[in-house]
N, C-alpha and C. Protein backbone atom coordinates (compact mmCIF):
# COMPACT_ATOMS: atom_id res chain seq x y z
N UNK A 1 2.26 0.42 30.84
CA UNK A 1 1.40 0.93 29.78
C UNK A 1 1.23 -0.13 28.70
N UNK A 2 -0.03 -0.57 28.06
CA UNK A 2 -0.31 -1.14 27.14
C UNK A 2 -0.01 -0.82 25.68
N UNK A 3 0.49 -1.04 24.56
CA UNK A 3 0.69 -0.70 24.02
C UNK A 3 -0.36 -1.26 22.51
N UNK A 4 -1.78 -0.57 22.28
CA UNK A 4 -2.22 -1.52 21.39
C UNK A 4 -1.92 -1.50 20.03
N UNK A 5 -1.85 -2.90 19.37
CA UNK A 5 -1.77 -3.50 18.30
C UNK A 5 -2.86 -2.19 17.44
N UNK A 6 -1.92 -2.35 15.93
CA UNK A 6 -2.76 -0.88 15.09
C UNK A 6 -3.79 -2.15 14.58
N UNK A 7 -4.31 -1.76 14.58
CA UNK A 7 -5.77 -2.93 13.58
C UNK A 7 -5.66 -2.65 11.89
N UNK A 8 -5.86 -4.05 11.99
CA UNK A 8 -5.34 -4.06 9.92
C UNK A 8 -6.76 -4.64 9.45
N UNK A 9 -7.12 -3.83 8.53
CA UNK A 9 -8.71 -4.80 7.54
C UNK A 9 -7.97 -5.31 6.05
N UNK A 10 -8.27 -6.15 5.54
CA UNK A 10 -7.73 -6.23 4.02
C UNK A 10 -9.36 -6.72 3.40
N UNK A 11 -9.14 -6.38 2.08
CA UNK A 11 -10.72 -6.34 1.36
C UNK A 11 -10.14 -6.55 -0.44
N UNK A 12 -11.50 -6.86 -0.71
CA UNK A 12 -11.35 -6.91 -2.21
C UNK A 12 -12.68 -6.04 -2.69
N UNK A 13 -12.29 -5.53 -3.81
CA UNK A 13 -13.32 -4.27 -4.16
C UNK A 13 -13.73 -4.81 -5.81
N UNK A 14 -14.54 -5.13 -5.47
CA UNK A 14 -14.90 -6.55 -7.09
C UNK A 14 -15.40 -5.24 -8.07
N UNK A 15 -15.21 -5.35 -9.06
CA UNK A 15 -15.64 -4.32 -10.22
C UNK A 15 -15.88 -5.07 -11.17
N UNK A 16 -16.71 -4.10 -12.59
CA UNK A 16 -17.42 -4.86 -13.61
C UNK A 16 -17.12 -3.43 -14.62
N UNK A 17 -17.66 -4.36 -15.72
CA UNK A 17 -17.59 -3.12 -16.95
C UNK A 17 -19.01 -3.37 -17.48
N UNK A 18 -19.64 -2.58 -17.46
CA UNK A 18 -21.54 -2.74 -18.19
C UNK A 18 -21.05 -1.51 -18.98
N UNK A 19 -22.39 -1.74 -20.01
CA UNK A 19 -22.98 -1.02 -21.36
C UNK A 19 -23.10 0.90 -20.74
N UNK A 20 -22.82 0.67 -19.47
CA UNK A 20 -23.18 2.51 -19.23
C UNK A 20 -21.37 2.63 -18.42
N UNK A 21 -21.25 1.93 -18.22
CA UNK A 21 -19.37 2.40 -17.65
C UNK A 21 -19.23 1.21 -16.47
N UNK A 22 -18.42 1.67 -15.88
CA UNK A 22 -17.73 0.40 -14.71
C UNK A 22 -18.25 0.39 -13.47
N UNK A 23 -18.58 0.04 -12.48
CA UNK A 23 -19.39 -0.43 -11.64
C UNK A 23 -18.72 -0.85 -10.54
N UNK A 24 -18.96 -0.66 -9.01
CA UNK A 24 -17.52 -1.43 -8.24
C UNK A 24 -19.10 -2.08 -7.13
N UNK A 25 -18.63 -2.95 -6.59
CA UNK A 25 -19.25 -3.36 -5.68
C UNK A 25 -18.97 -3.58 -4.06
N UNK A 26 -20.06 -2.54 -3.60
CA UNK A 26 -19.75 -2.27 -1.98
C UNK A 26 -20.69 -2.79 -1.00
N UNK A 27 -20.68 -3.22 0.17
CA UNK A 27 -21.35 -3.65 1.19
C UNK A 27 -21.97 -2.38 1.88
N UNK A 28 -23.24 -2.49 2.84
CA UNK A 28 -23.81 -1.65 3.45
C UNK A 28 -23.23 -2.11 5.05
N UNK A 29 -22.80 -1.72 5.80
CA UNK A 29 -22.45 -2.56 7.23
C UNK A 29 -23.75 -2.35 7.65
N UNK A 30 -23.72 -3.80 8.48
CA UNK A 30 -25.14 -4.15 9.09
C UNK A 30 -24.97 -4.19 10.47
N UNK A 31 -26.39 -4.17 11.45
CA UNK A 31 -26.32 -3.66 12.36
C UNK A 31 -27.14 -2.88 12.48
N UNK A 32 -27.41 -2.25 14.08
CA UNK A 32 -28.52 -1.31 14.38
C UNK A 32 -27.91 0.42 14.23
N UNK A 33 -26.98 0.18 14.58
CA UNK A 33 -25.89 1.50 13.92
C UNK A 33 -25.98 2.01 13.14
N UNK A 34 -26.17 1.28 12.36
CA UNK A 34 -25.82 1.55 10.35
C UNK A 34 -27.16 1.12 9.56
N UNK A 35 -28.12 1.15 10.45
CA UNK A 35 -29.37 0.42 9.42
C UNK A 35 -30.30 1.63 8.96
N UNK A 36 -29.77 3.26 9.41
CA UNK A 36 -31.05 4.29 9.06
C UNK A 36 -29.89 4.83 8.05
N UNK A 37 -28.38 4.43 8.13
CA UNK A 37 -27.15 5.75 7.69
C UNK A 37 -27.16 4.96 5.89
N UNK A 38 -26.91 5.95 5.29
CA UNK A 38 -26.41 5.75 3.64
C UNK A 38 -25.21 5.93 3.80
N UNK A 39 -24.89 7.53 3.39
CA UNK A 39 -23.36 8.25 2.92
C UNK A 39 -22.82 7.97 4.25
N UNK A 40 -21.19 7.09 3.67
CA UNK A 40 -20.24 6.76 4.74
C UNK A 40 -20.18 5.24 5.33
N UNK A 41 -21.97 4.75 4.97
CA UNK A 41 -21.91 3.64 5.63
C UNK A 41 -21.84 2.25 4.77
N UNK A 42 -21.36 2.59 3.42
CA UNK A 42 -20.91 1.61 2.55
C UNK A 42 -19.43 1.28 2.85
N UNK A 43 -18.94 0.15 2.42
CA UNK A 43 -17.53 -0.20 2.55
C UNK A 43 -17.38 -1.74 1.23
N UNK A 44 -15.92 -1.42 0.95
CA UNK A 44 -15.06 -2.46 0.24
C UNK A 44 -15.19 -3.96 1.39
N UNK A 45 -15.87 -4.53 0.89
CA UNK A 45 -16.21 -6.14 1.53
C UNK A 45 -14.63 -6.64 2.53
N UNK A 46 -14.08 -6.47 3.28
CA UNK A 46 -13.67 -6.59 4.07
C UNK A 46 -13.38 -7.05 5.41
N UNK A 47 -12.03 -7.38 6.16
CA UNK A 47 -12.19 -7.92 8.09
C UNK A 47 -10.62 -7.84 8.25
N UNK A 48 -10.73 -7.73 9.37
CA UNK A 48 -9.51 -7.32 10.17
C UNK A 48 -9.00 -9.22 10.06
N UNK A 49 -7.41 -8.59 10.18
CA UNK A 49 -6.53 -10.21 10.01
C UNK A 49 -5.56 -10.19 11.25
N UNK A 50 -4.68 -10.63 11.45
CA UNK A 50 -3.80 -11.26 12.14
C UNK A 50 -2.59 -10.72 11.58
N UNK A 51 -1.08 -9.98 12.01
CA UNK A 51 -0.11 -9.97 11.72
C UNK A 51 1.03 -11.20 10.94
N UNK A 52 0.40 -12.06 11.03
CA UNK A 52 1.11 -14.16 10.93
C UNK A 52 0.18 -13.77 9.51
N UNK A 53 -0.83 -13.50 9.11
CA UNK A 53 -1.58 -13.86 8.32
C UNK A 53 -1.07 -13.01 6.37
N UNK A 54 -0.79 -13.26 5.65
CA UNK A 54 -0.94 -12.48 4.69
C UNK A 54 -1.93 -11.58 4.20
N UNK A 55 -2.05 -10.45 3.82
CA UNK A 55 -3.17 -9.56 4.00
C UNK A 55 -4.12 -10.00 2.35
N UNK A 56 -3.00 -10.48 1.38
CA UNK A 56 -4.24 -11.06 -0.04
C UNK A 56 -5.00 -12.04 0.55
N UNK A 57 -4.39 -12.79 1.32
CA UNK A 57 -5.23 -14.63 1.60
C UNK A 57 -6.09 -13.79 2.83
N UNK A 58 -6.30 -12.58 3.58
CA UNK A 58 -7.17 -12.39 4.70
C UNK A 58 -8.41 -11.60 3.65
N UNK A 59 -7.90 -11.03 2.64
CA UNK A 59 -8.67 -10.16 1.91
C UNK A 59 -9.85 -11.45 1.11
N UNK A 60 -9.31 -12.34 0.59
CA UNK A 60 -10.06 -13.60 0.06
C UNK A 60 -10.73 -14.32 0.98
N UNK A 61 -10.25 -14.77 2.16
CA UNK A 61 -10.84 -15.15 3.04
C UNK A 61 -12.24 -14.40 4.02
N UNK A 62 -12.17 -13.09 4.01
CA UNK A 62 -13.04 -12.46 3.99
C UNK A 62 -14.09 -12.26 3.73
N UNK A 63 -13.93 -11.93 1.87
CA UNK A 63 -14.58 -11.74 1.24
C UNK A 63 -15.62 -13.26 1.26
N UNK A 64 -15.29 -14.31 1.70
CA UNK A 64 -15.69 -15.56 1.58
C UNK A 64 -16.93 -15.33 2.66
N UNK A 65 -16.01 -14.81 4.01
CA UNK A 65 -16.95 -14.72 5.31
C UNK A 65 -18.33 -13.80 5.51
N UNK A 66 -17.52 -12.41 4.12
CA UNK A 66 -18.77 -11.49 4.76
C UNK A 66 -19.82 -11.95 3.55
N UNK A 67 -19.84 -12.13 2.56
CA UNK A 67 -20.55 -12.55 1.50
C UNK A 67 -21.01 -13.91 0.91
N UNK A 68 -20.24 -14.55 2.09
CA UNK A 68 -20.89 -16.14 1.84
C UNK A 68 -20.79 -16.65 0.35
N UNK A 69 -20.04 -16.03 -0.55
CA UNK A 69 -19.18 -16.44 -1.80
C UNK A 69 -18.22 -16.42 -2.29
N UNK A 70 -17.81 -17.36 -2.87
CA UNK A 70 -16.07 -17.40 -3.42
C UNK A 70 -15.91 -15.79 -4.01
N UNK A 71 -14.55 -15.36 -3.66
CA UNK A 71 -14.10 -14.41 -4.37
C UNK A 71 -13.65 -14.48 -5.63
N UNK A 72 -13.96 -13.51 -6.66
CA UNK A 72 -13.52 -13.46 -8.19
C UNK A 72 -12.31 -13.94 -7.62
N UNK A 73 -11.75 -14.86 -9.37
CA UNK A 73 -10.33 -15.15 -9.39
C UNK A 73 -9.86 -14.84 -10.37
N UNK A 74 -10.61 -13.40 -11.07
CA UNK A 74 -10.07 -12.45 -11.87
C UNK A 74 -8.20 -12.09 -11.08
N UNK A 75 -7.24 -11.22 -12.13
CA UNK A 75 -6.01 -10.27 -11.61
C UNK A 75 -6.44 -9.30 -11.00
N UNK A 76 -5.59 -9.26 -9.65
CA UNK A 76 -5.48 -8.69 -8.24
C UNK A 76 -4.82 -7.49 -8.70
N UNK A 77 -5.53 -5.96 -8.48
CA UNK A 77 -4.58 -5.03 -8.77
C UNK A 77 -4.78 -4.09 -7.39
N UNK A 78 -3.50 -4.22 -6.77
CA UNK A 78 -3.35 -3.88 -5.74
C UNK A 78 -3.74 -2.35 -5.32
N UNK A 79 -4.42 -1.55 -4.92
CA UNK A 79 -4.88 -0.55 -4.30
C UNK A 79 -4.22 0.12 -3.01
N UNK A 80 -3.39 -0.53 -2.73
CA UNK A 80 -2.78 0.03 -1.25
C UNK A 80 -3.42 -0.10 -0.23
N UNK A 81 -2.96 1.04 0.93
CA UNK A 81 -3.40 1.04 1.80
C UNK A 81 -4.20 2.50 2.32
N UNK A 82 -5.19 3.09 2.86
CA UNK A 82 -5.92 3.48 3.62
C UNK A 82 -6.03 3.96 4.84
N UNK A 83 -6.01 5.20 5.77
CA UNK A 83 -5.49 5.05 7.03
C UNK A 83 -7.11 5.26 7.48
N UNK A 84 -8.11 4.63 7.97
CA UNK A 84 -9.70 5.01 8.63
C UNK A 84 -10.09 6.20 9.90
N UNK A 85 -10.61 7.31 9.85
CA UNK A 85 -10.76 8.08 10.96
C UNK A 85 -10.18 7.15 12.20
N UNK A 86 -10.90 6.08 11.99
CA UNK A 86 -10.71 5.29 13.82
C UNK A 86 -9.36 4.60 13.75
N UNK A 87 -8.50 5.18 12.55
CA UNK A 87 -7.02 4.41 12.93
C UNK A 87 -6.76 3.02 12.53
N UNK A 88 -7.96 2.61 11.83
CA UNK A 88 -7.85 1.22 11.03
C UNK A 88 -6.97 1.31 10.12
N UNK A 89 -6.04 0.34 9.53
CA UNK A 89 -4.89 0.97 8.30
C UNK A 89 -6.49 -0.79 7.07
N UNK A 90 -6.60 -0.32 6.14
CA UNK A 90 -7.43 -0.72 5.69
C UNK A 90 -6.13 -1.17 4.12
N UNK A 91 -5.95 -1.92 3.59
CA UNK A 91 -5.15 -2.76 2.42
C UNK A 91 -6.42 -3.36 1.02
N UNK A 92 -6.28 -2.74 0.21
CA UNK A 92 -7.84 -3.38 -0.72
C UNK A 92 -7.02 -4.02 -1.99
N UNK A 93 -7.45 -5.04 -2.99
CA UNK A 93 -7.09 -4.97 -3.90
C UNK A 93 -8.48 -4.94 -5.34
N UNK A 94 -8.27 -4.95 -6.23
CA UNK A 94 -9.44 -4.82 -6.88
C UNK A 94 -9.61 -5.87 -7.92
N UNK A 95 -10.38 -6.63 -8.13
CA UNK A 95 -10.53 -7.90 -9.02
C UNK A 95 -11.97 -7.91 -9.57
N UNK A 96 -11.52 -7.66 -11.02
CA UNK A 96 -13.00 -8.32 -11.51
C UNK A 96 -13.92 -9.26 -11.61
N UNK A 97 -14.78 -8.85 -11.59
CA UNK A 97 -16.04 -10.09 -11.34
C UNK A 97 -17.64 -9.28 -11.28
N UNK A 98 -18.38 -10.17 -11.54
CA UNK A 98 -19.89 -10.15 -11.46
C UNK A 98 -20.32 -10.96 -10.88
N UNK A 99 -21.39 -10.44 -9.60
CA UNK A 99 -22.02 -11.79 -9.03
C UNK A 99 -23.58 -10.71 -8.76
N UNK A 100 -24.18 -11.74 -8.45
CA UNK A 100 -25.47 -11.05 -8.05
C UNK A 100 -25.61 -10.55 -6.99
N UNK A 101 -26.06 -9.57 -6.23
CA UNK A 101 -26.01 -9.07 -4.79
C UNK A 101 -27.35 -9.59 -4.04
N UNK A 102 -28.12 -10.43 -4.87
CA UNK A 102 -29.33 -11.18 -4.36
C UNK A 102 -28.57 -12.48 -3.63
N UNK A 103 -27.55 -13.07 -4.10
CA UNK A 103 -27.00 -14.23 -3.49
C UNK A 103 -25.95 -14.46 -2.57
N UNK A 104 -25.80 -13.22 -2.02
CA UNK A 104 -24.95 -13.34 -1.22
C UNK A 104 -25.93 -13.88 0.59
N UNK A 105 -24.77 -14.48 1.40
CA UNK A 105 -25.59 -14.64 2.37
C UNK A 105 -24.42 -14.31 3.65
N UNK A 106 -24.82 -13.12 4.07
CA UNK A 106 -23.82 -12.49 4.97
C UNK A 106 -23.04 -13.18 6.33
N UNK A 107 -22.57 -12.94 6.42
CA UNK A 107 -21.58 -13.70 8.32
C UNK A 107 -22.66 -12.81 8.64
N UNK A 108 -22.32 -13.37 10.38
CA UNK A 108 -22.92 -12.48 11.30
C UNK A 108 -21.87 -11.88 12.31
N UNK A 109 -22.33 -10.95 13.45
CA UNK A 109 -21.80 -10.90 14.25
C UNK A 109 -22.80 -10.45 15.61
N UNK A 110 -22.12 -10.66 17.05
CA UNK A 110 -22.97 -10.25 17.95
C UNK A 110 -22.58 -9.10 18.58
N UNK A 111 -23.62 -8.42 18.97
CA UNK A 111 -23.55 -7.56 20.27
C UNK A 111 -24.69 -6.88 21.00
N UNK A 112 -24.22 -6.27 21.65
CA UNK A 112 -25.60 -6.05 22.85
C UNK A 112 -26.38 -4.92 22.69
N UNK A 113 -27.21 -5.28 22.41
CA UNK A 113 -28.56 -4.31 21.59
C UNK A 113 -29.92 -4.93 22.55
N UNK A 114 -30.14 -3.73 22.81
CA UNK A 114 -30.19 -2.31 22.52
C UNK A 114 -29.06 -1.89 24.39
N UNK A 115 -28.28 -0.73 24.14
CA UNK A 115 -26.99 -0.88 24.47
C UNK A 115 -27.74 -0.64 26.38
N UNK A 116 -26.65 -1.48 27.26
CA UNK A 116 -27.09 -1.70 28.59
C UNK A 116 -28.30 -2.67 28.96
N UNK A 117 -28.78 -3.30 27.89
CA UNK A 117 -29.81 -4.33 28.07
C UNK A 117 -29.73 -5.58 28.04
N UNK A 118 -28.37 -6.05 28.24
CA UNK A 118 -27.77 -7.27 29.07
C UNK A 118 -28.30 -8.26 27.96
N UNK A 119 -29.19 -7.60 26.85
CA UNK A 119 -29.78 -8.58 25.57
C UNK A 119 -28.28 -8.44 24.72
N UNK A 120 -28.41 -10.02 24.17
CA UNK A 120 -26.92 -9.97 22.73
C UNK A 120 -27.94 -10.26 21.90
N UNK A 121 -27.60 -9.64 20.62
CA UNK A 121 -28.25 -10.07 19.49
C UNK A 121 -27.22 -10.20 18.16
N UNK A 122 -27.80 -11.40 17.01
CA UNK A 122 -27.05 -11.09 15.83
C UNK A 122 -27.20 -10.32 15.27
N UNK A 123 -26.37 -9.94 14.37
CA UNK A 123 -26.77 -8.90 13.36
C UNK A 123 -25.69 -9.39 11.67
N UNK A 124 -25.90 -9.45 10.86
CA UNK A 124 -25.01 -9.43 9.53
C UNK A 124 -24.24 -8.45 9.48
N UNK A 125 -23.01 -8.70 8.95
CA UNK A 125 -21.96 -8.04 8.94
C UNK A 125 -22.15 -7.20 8.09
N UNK A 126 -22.79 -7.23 6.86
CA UNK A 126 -23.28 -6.55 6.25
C UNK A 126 -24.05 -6.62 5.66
N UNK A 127 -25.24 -5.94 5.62
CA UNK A 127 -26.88 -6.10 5.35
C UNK A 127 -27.41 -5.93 3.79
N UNK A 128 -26.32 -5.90 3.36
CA UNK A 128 -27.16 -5.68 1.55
C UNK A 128 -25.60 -5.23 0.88
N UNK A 129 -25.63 -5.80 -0.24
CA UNK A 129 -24.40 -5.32 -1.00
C UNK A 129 -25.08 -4.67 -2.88
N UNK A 130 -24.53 -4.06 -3.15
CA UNK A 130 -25.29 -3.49 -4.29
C UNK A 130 -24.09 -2.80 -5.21
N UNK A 131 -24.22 -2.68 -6.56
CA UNK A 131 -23.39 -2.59 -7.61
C UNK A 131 -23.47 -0.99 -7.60
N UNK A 132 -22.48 0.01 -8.33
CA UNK A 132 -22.92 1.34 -7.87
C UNK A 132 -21.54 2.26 -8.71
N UNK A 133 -22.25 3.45 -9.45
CA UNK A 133 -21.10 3.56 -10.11
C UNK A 133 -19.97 4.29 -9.42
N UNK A 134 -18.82 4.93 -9.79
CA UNK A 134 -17.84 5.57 -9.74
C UNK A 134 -18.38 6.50 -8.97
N UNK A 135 -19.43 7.53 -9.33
CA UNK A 135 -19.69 8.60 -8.45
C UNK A 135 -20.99 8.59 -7.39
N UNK A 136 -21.52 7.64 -7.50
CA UNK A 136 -22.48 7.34 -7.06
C UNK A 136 -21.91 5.91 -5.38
N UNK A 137 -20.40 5.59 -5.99
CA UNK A 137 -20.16 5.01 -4.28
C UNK A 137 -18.86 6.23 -4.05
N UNK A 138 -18.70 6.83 -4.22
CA UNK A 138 -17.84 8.17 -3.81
C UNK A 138 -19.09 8.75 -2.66
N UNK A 139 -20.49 8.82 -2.77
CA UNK A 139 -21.47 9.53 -1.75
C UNK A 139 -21.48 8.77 -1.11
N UNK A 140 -21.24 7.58 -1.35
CA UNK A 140 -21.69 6.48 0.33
C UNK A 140 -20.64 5.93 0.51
N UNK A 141 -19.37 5.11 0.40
CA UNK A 141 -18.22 4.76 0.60
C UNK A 141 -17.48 5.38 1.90
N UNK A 142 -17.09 4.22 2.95
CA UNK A 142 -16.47 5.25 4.42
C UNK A 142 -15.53 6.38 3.63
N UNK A 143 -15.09 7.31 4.15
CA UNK A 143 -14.59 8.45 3.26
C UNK A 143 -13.46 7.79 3.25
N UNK A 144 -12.01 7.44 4.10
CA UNK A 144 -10.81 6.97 3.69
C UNK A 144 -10.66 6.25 2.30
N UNK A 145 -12.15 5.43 2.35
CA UNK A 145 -11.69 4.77 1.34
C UNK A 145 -12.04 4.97 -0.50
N UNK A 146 -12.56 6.07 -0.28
CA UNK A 146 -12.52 6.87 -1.50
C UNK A 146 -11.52 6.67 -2.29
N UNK A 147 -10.05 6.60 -1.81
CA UNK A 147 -9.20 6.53 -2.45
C UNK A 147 -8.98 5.48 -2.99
N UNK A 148 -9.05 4.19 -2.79
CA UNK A 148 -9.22 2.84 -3.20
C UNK A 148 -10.10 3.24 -4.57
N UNK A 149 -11.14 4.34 -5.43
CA UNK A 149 -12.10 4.07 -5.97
C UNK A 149 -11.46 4.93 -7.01
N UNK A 150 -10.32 5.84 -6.63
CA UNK A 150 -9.50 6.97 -7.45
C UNK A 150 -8.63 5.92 -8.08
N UNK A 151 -7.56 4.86 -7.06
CA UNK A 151 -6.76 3.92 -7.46
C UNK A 151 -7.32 3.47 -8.69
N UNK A 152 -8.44 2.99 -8.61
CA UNK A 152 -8.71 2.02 -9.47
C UNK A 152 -9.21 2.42 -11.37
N UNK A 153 -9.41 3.83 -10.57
CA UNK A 153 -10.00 4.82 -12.25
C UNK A 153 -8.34 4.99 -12.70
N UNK A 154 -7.49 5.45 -11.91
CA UNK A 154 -5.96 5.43 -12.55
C UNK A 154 -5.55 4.51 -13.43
N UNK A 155 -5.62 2.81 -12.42
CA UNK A 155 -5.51 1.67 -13.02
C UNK A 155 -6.50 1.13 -14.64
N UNK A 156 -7.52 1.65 -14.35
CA UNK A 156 -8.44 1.29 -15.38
C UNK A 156 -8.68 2.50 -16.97
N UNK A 157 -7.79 3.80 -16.49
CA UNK A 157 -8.03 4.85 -17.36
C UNK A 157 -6.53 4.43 -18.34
């Protein structure tokens, strides 16, 4: 019997403070999957790491890959961990920063679309990232990670 490895994501969940309240910034996952879905199909900028790997330096490194920009080097306030419907254990921390969501320029990834058609295609890891408040990424945010967005009103209240 095989025994598989649990899959680990680590992420950074960049936040801001504007003139109307605080602001966190989430990715849309990209793809043909996720290109008609809203609620659920936002996520904390994130990628699965390696056990050898430290989960802050996979969370930075990440954030590098899916957004094609340096991560804030605002203080890291740790958020925990996350368990995902599909059994992902998900690790976030939260660091301030402002960047524009016009400049980001996404990784890609492949797969076979449209499915049984022996076609691979790219797709961005994630197709648009956008600033969004407190209750307003609570409606679109994968649900596990809601809690990452509670963490951070604790930390920040």
């Amino acid at each position: 019997m095989t025994v598989r490895a649990t899959r680990r994501s680590a992420g950074l969940l960049v936040f801001r403070h504007t003139a109307n309240g605080p602001e966190v910034l989430l990715g849309h996952m990209g793809g043909p999957l996720w290109s008609k879905k809203d609620a659920g199909a936002w996520t904390v900028p994130k990628g699965e790491y390696e056990p050898d790997e430290p989960a802050w330096e996979a969370a930075r490194r990440e954030f590098r890959e899916e957004l094609g920009l340096a991560p804030p080097d605002g203080e890291a306030v740790p958020l925990g961990e996350v368990v995902q419907r599909n059994g992902k254990i998900v690790t976030a921390w939260a660091v301030e920063g402002d960047l524009d969501p016009a400049a980001i320029v996404p990784g890609t990834f492949t797969m076979e679309w449209p499915p049984r058609s022996g076609r691979r295609q790219e797709f961005p890891e994630l197709d648009r990232v956008a600033w969004f408040t407190p209750d307003r990424a609570r409606a679109v945010i994968v649900t596990a990670q809601a809690a990452f967005l509670d963490r951070l009103a604790e930390h920040s209240g």
